[in-house]
C-alpha atoms as a PDB file:
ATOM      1  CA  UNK A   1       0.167 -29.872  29.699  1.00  0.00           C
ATOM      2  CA  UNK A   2      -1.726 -32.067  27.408  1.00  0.00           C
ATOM      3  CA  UNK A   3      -2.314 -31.970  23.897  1.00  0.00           C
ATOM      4  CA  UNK A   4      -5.701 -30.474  24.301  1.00  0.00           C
ATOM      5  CA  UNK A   5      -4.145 -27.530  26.277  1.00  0.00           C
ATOM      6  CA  UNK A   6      -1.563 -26.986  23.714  1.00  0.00           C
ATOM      7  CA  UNK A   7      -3.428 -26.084  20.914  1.00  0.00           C
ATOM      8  CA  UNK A   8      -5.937 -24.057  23.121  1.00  0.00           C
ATOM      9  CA  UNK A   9      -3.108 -22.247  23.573  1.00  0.00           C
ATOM     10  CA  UNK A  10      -2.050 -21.924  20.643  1.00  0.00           C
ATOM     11  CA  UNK A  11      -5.168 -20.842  19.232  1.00  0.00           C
ATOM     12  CA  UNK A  12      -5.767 -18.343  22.274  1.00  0.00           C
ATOM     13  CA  UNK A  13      -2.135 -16.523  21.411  1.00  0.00           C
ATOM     14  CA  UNK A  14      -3.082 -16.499  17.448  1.00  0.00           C
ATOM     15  CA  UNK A  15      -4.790 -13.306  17.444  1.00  0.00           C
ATOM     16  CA  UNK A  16      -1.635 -11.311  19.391  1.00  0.00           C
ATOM     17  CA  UNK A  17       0.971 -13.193  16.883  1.00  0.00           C
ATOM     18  CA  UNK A  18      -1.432 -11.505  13.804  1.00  0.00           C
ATOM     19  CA  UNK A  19      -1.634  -7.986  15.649  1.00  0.00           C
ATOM     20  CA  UNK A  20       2.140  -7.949  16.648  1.00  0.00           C
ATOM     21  CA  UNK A  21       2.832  -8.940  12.673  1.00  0.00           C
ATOM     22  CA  UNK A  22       0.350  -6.179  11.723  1.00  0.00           C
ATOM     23  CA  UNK A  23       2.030  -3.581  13.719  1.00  0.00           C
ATOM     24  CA  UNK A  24       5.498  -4.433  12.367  1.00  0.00           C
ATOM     25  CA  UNK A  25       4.241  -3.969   8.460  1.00  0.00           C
ATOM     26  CA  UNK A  26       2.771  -0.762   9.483  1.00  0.00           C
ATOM     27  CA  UNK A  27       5.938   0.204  11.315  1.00  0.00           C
ATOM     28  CA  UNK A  28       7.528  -0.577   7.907  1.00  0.00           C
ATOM     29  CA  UNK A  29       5.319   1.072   5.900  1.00  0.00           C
ATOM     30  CA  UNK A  30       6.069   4.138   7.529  1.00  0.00           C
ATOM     31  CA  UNK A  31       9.942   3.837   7.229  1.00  0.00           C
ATOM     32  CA  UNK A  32       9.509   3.459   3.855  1.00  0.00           C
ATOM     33  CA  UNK A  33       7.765   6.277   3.137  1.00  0.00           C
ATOM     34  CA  UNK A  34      10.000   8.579   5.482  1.00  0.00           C
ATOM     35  CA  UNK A  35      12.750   7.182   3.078  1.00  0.00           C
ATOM     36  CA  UNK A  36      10.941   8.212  -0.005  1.00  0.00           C
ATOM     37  CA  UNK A  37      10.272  11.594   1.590  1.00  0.00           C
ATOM     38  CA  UNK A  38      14.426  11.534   1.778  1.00  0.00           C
ATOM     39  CA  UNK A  39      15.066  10.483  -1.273  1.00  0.00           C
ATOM     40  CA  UNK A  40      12.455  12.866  -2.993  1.00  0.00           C
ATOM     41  CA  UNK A  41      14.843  15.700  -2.366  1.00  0.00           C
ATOM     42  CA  UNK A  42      17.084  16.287  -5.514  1.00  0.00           C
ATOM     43  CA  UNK A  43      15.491  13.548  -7.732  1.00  0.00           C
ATOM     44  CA  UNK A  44      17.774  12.489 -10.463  1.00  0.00           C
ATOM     45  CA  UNK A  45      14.617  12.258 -12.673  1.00  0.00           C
ATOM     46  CA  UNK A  46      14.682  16.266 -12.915  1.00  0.00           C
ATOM     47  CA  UNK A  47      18.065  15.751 -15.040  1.00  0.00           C
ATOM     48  CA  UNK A  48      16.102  13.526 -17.733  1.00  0.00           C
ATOM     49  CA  UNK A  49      13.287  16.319 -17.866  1.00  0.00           C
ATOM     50  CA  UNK A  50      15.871  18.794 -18.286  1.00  0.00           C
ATOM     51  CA  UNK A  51      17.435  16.399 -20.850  1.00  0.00           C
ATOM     52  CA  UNK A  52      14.009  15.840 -22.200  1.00  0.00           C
ATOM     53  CA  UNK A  53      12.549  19.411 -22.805  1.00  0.00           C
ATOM     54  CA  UNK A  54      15.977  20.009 -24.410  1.00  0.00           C
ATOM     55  CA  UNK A  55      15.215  17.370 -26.778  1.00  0.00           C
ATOM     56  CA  UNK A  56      11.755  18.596 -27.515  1.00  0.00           C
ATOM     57  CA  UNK A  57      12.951  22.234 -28.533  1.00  0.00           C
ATOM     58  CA  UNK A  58      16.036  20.635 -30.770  1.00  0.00           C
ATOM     59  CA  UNK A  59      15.604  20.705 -34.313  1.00  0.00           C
ATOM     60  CA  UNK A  60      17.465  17.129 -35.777  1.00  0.00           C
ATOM     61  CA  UNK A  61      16.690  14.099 -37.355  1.00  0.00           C
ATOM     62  CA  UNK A  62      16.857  13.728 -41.281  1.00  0.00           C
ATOM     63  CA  UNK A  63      13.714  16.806 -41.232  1.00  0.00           C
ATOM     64  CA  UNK A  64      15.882  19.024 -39.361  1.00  0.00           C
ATOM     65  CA  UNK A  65      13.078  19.419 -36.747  1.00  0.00           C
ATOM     66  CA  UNK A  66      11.625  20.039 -33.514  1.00  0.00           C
ATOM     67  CA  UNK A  67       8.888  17.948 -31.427  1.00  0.00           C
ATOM     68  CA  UNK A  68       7.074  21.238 -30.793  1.00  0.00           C
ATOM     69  CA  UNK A  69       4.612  20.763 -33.705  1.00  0.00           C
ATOM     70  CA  UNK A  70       3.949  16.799 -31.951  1.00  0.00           C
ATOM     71  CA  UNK A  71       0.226  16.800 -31.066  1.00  0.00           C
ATOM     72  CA  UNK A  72       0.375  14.550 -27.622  1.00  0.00           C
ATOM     73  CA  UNK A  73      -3.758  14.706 -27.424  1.00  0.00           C
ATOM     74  CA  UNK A  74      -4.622  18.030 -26.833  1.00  0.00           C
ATOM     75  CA  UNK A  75      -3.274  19.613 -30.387  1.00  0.00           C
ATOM     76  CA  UNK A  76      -0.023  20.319 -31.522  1.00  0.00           C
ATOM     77  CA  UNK A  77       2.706  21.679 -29.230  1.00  0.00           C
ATOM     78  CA  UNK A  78       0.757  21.413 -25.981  1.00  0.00           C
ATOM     79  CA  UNK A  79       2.386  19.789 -23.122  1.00  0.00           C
ATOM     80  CA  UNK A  80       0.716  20.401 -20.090  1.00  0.00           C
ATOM     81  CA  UNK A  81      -1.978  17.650 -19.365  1.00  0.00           C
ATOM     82  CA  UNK A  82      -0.848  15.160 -22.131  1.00  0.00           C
ATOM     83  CA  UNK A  83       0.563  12.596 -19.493  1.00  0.00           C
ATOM     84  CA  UNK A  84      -2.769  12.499 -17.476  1.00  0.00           C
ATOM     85  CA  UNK A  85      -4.509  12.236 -20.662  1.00  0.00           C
ATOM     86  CA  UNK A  86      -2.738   9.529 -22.435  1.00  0.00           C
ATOM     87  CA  UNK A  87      -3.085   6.918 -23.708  1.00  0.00           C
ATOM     88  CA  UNK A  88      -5.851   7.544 -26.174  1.00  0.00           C
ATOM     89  CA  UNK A  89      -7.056   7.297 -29.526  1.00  0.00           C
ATOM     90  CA  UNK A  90      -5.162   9.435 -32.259  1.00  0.00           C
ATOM     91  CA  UNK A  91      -6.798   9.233 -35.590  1.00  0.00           C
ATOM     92  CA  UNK A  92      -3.268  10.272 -37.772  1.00  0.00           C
ATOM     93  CA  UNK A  93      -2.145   7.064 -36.645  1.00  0.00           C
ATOM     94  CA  UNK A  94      -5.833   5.372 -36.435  1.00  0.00           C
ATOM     95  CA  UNK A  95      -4.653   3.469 -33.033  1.00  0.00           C
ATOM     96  CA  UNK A  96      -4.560   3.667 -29.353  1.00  0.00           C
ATOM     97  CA  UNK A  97      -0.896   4.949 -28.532  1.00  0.00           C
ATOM     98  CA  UNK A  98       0.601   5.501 -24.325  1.00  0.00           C
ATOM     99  CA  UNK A  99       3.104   8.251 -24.469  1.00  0.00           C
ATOM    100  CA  UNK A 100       6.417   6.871 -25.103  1.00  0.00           C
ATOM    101  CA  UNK A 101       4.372   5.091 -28.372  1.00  0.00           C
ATOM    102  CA  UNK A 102       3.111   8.745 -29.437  1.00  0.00           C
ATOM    103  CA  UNK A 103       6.827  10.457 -29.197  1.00  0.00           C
ATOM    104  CA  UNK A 104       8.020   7.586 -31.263  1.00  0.00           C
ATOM    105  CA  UNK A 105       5.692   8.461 -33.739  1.00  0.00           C
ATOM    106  CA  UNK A 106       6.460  12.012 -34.039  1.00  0.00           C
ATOM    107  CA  UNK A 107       9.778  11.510 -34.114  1.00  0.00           C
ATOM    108  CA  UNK A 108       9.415   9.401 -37.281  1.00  0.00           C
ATOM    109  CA  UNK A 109       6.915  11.551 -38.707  1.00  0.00           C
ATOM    110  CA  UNK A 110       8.333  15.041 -37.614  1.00  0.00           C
ATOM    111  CA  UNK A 111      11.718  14.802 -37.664  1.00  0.00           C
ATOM    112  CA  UNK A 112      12.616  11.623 -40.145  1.00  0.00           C
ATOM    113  CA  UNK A 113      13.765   9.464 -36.871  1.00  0.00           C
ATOM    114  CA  UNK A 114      13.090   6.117 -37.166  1.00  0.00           C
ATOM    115  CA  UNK A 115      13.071   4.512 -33.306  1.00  0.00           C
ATOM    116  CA  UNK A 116      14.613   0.919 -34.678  1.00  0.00           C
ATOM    117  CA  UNK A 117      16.297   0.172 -31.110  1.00  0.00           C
ATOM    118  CA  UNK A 118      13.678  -1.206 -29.212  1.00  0.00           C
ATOM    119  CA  UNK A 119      16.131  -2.100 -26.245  1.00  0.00           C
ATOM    120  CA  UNK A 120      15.757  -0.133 -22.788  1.00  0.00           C
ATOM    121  CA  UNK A 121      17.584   2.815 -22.538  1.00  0.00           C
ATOM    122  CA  UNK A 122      19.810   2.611 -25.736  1.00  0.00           C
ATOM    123  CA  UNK A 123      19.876   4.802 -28.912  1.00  0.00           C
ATOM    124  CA  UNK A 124      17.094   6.716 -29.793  1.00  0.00           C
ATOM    125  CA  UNK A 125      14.781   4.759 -27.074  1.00  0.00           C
ATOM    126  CA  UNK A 126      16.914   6.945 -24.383  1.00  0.00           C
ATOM    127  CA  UNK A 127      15.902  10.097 -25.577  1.00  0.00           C
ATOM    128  CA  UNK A 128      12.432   8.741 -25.595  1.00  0.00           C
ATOM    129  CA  UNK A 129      12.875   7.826 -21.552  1.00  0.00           C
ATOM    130  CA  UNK A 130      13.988  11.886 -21.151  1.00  0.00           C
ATOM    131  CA  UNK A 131      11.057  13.106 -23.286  1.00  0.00           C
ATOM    132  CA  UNK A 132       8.234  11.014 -21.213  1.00  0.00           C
ATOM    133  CA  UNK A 133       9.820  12.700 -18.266  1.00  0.00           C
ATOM    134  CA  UNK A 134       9.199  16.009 -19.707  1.00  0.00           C
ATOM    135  CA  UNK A 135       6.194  15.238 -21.171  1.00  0.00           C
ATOM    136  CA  UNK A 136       4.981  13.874 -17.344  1.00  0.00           C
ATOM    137  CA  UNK A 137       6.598  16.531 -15.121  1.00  0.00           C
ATOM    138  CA  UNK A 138       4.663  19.317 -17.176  1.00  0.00           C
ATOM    139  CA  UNK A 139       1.344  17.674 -15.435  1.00  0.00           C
ATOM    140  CA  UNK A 140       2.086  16.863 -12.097  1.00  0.00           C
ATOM    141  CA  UNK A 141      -0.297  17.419  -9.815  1.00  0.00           C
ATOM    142  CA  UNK A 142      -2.978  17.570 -12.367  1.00  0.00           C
ATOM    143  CA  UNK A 143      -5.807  14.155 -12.225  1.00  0.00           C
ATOM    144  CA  UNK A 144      -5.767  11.577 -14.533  1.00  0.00           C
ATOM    145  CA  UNK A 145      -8.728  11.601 -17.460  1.00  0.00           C
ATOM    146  CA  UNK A 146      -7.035   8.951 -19.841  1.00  0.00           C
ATOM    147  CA  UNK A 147     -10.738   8.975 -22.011  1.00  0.00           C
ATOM    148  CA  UNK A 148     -13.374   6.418 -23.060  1.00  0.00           C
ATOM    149  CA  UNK A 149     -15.064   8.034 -25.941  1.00  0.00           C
ATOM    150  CA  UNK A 150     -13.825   6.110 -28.599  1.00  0.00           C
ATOM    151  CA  UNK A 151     -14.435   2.869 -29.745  1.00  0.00           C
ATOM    152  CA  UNK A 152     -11.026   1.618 -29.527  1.00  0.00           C
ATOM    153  CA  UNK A 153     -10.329   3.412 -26.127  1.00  0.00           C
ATOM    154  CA  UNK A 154     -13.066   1.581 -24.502  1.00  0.00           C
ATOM    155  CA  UNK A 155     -11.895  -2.155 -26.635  1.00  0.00           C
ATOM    156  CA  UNK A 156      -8.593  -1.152 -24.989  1.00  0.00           C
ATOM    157  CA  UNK A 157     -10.104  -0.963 -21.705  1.00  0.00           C
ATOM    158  CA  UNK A 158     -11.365  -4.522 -22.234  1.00  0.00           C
ATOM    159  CA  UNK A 159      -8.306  -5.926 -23.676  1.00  0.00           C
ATOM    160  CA  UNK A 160      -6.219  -4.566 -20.646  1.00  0.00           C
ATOM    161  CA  UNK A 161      -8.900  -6.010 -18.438  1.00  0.00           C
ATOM    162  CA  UNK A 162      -8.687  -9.625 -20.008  1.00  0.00           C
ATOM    163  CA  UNK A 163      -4.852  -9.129 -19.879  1.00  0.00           C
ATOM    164  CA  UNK A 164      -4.602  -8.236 -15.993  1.00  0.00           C
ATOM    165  CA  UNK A 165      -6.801 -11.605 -15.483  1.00  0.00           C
ATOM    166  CA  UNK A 166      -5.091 -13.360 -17.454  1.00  0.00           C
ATOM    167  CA  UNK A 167      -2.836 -16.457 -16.063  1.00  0.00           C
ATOM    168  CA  UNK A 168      -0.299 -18.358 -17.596  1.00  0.00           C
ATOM    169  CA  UNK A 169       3.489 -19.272 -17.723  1.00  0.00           C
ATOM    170  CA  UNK A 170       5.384 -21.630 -15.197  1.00  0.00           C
ATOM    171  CA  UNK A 171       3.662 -20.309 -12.337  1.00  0.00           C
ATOM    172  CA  UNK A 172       0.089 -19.453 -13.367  1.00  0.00           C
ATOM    173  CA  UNK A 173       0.610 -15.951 -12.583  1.00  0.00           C
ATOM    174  CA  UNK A 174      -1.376 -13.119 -13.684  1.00  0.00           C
ATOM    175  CA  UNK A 175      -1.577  -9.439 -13.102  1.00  0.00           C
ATOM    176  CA  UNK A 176      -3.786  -9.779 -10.123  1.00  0.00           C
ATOM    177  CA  UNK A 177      -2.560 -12.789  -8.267  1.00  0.00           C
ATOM    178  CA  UNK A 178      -0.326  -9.750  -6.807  1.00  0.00           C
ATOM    179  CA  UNK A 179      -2.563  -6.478  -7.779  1.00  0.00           C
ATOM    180  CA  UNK A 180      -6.142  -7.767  -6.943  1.00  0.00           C
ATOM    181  CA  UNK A 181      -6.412  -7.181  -3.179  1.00  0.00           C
ATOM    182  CA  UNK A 182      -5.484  -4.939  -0.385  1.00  0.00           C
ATOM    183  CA  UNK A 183      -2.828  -4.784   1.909  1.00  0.00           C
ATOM    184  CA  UNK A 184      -0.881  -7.711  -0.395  1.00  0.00           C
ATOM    185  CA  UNK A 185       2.798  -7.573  -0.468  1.00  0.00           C
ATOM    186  CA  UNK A 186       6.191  -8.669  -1.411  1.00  0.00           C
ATOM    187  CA  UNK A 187       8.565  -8.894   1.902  1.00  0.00           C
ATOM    188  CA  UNK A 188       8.464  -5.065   2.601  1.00  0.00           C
ATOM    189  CA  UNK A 189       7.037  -3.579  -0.652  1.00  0.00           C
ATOM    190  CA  UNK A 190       3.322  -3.085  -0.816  1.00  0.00           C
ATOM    191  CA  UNK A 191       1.288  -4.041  -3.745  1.00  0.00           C
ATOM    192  CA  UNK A 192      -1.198  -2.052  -4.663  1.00  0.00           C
ATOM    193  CA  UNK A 193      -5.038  -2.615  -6.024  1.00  0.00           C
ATOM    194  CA  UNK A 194      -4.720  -1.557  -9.156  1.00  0.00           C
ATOM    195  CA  UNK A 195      -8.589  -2.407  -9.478  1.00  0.00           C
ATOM    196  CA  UNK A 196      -9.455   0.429  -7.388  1.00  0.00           C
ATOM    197  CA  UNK A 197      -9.166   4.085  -7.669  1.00  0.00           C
ATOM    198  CA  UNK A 198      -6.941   5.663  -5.737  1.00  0.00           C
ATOM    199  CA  UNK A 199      -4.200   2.844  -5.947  1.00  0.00           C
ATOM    200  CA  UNK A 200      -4.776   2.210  -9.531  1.00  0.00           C
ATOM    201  CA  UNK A 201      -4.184   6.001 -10.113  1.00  0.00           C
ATOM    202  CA  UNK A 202      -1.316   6.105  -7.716  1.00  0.00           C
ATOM    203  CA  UNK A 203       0.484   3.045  -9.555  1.00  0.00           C
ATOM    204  CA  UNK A 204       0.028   4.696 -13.283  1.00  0.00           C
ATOM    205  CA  UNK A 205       1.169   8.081 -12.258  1.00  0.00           C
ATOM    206  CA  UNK A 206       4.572   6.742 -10.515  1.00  0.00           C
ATOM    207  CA  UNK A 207       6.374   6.071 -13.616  1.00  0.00           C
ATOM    208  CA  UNK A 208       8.559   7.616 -15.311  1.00  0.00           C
ATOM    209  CA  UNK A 209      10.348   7.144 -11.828  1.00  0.00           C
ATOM    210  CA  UNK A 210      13.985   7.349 -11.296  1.00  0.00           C
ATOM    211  CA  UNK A 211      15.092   3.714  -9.174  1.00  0.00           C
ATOM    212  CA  UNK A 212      18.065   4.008  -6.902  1.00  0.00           C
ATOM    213  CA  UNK A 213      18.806   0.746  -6.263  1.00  0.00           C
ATOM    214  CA  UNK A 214      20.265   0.488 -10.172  1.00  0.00           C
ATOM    215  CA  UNK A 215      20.380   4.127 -10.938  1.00  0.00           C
ATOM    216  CA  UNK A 216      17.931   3.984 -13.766  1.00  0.00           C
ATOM    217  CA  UNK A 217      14.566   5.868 -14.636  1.00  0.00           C
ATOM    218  CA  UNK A 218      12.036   3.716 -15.741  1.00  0.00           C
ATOM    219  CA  UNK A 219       8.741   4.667 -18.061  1.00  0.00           C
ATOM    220  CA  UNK A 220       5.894   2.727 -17.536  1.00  0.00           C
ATOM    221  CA  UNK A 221       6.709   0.457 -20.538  1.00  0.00           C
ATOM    222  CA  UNK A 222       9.564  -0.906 -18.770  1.00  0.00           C
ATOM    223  CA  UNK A 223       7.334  -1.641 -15.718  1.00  0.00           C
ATOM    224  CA  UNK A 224       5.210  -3.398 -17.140  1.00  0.00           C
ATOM    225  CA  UNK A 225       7.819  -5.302 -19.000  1.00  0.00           C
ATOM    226  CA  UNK A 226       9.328  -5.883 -15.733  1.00  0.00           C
ATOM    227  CA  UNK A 227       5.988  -6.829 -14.101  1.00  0.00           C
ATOM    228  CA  UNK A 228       5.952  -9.279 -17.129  1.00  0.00           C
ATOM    229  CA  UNK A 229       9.688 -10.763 -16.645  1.00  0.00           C
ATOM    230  CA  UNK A 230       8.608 -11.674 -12.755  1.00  0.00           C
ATOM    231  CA  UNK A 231       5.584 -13.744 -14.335  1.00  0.00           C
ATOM    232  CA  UNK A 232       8.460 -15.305 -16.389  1.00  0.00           C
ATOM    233  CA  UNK A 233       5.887 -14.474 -19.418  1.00  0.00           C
ATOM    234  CA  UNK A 234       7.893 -13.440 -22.807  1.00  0.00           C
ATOM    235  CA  UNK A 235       8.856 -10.082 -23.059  1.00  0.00           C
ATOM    236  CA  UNK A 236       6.940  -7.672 -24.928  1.00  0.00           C
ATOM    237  CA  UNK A 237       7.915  -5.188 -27.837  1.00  0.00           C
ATOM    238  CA  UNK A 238       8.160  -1.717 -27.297  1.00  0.00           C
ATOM    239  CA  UNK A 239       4.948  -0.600 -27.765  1.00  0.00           C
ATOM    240  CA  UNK A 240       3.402  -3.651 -28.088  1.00  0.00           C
ATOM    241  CA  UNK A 241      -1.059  -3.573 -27.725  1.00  0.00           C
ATOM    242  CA  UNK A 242      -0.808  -5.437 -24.377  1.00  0.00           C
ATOM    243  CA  UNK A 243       1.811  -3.191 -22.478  1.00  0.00           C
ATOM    244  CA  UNK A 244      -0.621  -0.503 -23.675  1.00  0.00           C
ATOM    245  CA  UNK A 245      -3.969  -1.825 -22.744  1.00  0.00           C
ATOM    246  CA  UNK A 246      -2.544  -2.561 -19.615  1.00  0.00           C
ATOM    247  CA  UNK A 247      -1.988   1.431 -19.532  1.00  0.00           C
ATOM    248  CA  UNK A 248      -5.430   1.857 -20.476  1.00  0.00           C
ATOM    249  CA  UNK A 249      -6.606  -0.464 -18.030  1.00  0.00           C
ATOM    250  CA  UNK A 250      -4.807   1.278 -14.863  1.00  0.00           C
ATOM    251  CA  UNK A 251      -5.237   4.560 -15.887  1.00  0.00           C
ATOM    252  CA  UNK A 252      -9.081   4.858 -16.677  1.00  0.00           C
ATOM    253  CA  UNK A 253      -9.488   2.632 -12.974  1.00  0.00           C
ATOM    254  CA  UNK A 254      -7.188   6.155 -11.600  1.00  0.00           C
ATOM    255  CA  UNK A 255      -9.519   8.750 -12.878  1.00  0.00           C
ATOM    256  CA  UNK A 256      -9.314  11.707 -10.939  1.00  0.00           C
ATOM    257  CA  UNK A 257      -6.386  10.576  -8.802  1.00  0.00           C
ATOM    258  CA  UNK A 258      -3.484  13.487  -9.058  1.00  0.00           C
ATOM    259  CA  UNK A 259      -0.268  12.421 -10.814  1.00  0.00           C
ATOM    260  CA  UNK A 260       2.954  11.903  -8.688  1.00  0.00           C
ATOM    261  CA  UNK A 261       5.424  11.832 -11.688  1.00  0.00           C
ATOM    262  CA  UNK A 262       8.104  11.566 -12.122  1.00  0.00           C
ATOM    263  CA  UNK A 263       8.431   9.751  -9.055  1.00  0.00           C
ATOM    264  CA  UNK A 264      11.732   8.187  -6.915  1.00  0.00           C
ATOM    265  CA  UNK A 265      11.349   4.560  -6.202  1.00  0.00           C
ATOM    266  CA  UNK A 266      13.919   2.526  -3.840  1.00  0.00           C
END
């Protein structure tokens, strides 16, 4: 056979090598979700919201007092529909906060507890991990509405936009070099669009989520940070704008989509 013939070849069996790979990602696809079905049984996430609405009732701190007076959005005490509806504007604090931002806050300013430890999952930043949880199991199922009406929701929008296009570090990554497009992926774990709807709305609602390959749940502050880490970009402070606007970014995209959380991730 001569060269010509080759690459005819070649060519002609291109299309059945890219069908054959197609069908093997979908095949994949669907054994990962059958495992998350599995999995979903007997999440260890429902401990931490246990843990969490435990916390919420407990009077402590230097105030001797409980979270229940902690107005997440939608006036003091109420629960249900906070997570879909955050993060927003609060004018006590005259800033955009995400959740685990807004229980720091009332901590400090209900019960006298400073959150100094800004490390994952230690000290008071724990408790703050079990709260979310709460805080996010109380709405799921409901759709996400994370609002637009206020100035600084809508510059947060904007930031979060500029900071998902954003490259930079040793590999000129941004948010979207993996999060832009459909059907992208990482050996077997799908990336989703986070600049469309139902993806975007999918992504913001999976976390808190409880990991089982190191047995820890993750808010979406550590996600992000993680997300960050890959890009080998320096890692943020808790509750820094950018980890937020990133929030704000992903969740306004979601509108409408219903929350999953807490979710189980491999």
């Amino acid at each position: 056979m001569n060269k010509h013939n080759k690459t005819a070849v070649l060519l002609a069996a291109l299309p059945l090598m890219f069908s054959s790979l197609a069908s093997a990602q979908t095949q994949a696809e669907k054994d990962i979700d059958k495992y998350r079905e599995m999995i979903a049984d007997g999440n260890p996430a429902d401990l931490w919201d246990a843990k969490g609405e435990a916390l919420w009732k407990k009077k402590t701190g230097p105030k001797n007092a409980s979270l229940e007076q902690c107005d997440l959005g939608l006036g003091p005490g109420v629960v249900k529909g906070a997570y879909v509806s955050l993060p927003r504007y609060f004018a006590d604090a005259n800033k955009v906060m995400d959740l685990e931002v807004r229980l720091s806050y009332c901590m400090k300013t209900l019960q006298g507890i400073d959150v100094k430890d800004q490390d994952y999952n230690k000290g008071d930043h724990k408790n703050i991990i079990a709260l979310a949880t709460y805080v996010a199991a109380a709405s799921q199922g409901m759709p996400v509405n994370v609002p637009q009406s206020h100035p600084e929701e809508k510059r947060m929008y904007e930031t979060g936009k500029i900071a998902f296009f954003y490259r930079a570090g040793p590999y000129d990554f941004s948010c979207a070099t993996c999060h832009n497009a459909d059907d992208k992926r990482i050996r077997l774990q799908g990336l989703p669009n986070l600049t469309k709807n139902e993806p975007a709305g999918r992504a913001f609602t999976s976390w808190p989520a409880y990991r089982v390959s190191n047995a820890q749940l993750w808010p979406m502050q550590k996600r992000i940070d993680d997300c960050l880490r890959l890009q080998r970009f320096p890692a943020p402070k808790f509750g820094s704008e950018a980890t937020i606007a990133l929030s704000v970014y992903m969740g306004v995209n979601g509108k409408g989509v219903k929350s999953l959380a807490p979710a189980i991730k491999r």
